[in-house]
N, C-alpha and C. Protein backbone atom coordinates (compact mmCIF):
# COMPACT_ATOMS: atom_id res chain seq x y z
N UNK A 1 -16.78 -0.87 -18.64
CA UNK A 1 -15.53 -0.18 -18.32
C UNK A 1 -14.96 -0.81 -17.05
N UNK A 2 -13.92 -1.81 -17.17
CA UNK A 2 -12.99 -2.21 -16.07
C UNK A 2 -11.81 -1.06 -15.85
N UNK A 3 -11.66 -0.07 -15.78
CA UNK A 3 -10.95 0.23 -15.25
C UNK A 3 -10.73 1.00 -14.04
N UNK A 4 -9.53 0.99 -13.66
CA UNK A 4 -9.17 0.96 -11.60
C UNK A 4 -9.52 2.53 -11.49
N UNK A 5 -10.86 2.40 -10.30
CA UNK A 5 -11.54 3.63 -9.88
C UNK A 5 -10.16 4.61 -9.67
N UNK A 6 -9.55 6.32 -9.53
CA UNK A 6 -8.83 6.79 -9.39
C UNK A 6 -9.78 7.60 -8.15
N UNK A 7 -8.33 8.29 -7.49
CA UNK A 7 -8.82 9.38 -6.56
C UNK A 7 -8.57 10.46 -7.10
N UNK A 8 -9.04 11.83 -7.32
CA UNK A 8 -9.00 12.88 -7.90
C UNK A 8 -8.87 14.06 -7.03
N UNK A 9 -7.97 15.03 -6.88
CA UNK A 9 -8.35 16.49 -6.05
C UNK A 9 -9.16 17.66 -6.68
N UNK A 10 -9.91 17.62 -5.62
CA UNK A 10 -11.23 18.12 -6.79
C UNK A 10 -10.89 19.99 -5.86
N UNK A 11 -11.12 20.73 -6.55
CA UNK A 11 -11.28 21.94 -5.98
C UNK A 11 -12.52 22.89 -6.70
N UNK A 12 -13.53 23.34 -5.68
CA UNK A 12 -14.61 24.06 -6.24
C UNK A 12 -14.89 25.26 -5.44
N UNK A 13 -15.00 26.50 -6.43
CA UNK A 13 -15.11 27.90 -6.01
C UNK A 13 -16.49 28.22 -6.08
N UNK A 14 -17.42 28.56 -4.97
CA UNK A 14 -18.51 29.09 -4.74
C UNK A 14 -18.69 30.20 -5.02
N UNK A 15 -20.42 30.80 -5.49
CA UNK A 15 -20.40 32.38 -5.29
C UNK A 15 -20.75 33.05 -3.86
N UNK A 16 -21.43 31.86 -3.24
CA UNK A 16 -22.24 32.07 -1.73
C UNK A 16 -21.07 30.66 -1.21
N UNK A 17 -21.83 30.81 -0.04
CA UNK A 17 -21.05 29.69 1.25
C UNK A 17 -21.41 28.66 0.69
N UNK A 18 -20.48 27.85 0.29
CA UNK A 18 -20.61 26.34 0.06
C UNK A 18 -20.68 25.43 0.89
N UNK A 19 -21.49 24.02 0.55
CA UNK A 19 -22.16 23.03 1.05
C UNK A 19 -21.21 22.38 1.57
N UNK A 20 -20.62 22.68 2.40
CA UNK A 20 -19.48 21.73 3.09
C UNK A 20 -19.94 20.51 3.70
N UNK A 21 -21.25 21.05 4.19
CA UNK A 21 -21.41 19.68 5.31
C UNK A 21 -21.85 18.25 4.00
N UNK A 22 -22.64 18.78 3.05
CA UNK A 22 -23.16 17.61 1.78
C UNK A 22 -21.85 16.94 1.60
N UNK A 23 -20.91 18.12 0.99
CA UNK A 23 -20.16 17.45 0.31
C UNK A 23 -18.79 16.32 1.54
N UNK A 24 -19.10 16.99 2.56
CA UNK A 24 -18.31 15.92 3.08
C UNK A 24 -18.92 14.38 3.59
N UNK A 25 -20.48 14.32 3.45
CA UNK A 25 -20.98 13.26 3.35
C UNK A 25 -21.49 12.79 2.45
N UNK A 26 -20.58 13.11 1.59
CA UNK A 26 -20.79 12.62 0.04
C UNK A 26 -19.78 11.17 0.06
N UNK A 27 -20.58 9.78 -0.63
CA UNK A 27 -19.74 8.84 -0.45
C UNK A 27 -18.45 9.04 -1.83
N UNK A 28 -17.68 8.19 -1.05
CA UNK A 28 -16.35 8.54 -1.86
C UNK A 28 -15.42 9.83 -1.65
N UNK A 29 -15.89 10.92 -1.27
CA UNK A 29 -15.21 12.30 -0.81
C UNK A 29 -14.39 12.09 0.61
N UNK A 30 -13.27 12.52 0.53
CA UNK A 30 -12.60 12.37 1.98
C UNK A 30 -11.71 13.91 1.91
N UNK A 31 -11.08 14.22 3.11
CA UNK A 31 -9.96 15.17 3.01
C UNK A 31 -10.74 16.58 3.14
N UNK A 32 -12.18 17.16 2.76
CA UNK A 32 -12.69 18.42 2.85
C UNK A 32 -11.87 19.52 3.78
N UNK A 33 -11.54 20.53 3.11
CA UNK A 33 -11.05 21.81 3.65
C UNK A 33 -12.23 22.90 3.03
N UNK A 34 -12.09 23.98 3.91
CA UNK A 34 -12.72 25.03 3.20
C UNK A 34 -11.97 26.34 3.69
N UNK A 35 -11.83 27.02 2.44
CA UNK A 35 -10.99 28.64 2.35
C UNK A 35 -11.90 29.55 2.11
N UNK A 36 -12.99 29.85 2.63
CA UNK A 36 -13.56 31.35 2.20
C UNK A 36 -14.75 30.47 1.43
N UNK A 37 -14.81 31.24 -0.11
CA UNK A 37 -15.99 30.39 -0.74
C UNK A 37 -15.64 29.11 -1.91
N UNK A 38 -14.01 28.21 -1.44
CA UNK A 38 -13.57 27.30 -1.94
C UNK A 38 -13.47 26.28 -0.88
N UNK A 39 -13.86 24.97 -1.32
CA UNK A 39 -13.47 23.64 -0.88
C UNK A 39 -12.62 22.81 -1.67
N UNK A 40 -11.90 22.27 -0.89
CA UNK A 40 -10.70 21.41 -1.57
C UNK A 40 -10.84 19.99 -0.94
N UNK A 41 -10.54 18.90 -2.01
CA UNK A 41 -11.11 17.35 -0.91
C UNK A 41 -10.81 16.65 -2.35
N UNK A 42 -11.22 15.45 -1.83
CA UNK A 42 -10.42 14.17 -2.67
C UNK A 42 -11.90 13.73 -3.02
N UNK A 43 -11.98 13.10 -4.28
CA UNK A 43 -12.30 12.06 -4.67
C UNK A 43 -12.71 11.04 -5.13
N UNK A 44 -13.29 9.61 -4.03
CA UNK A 44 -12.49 8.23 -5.55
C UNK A 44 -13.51 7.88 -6.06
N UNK A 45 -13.46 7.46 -7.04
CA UNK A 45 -14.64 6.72 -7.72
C UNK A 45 -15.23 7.73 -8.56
N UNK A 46 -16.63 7.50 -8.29
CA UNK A 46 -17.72 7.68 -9.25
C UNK A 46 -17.65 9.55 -8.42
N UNK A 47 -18.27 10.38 -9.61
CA UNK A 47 -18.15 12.24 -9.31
C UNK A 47 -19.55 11.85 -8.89
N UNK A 48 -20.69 11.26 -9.42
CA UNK A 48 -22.13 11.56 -8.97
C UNK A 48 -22.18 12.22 -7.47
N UNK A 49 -21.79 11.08 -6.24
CA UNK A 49 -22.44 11.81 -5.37
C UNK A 49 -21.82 12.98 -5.31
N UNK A 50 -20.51 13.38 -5.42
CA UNK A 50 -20.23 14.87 -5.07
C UNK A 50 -20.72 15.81 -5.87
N UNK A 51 -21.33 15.64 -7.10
CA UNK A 51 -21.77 16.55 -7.71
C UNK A 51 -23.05 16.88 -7.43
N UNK A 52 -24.01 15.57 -6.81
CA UNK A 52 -25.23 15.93 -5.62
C UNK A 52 -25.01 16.43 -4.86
N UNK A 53 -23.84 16.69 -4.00
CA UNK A 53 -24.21 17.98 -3.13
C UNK A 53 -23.69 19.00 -3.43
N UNK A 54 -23.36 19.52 -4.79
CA UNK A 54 -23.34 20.36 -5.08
C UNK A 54 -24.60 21.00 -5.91
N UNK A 55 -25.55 20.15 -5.55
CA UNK A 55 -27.20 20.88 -6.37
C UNK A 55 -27.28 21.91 -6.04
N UNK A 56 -27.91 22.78 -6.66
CA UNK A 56 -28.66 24.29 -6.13
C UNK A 56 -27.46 25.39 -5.23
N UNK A 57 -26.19 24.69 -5.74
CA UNK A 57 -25.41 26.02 -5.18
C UNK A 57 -24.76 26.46 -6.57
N UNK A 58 -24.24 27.83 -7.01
CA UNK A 58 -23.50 28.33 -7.72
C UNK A 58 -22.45 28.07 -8.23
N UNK A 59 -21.67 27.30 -9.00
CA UNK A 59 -20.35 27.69 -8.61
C UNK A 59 -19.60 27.93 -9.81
N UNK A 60 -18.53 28.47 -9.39
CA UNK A 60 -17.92 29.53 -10.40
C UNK A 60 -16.50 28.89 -10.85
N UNK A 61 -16.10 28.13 -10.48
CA UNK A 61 -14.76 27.52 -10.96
C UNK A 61 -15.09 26.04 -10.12
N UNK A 62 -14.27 24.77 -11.38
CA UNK A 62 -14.38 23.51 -10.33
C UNK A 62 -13.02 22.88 -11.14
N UNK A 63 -11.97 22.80 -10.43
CA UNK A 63 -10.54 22.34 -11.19
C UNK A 63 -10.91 20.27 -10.46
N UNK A 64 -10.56 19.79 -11.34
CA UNK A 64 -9.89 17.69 -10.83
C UNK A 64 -8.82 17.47 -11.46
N UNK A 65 -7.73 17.07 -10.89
CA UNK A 65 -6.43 16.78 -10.85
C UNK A 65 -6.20 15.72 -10.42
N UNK A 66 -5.59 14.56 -11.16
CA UNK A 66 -5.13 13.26 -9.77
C UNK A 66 -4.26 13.37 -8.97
N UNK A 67 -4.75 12.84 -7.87
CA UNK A 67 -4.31 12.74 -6.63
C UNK A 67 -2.84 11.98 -6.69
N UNK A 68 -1.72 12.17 -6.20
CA UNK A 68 -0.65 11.73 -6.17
C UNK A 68 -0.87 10.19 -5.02
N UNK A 69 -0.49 8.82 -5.73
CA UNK A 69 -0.25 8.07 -4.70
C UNK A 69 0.50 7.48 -4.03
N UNK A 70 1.13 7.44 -2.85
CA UNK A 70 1.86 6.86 -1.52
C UNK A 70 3.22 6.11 -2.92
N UNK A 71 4.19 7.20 -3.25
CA UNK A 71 5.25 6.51 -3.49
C UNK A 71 5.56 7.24 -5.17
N UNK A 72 4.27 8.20 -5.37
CA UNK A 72 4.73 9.06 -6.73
C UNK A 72 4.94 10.13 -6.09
N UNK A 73 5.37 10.57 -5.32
CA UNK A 73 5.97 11.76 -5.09
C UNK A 73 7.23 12.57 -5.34
């Protein structure tokens, strides 16, 4: 598969406090916010690592959307 890695806005709803600190040193993840028991963050490439730090937590909703880039707005 050649095709061009995308960036994605990933948003995931926890049942407990989510792994903020994993997922923001998750490679490829940039942008992390957190609202209560949701994080919102970008990103590119490959989902593996972000879905490693999401091991062993709950979660109850996970929306990916692409990311708009510099000039599709």
């Amino acid at each position: 598969m050649t095709k061009e890695l995308a960036t994605r806005r990933v948003e995931v709803t926890f049942v407990g406090a989510p792994p903020v600190r994993q997922i923001a040193r998750a490679i490829g993840v940039t942008e992390v916010k957190l609202d209560g028991h949701r994080v919102c963050c970008l990103v590119w490439g490959s989902f593996q690592p972000f879905l490693e730090a999401l091991h062993g937590y709950e979660v109850t909703s996970l929306t990916s959307t692409p990311a708009l880039s510099i000039g599709e707005e």
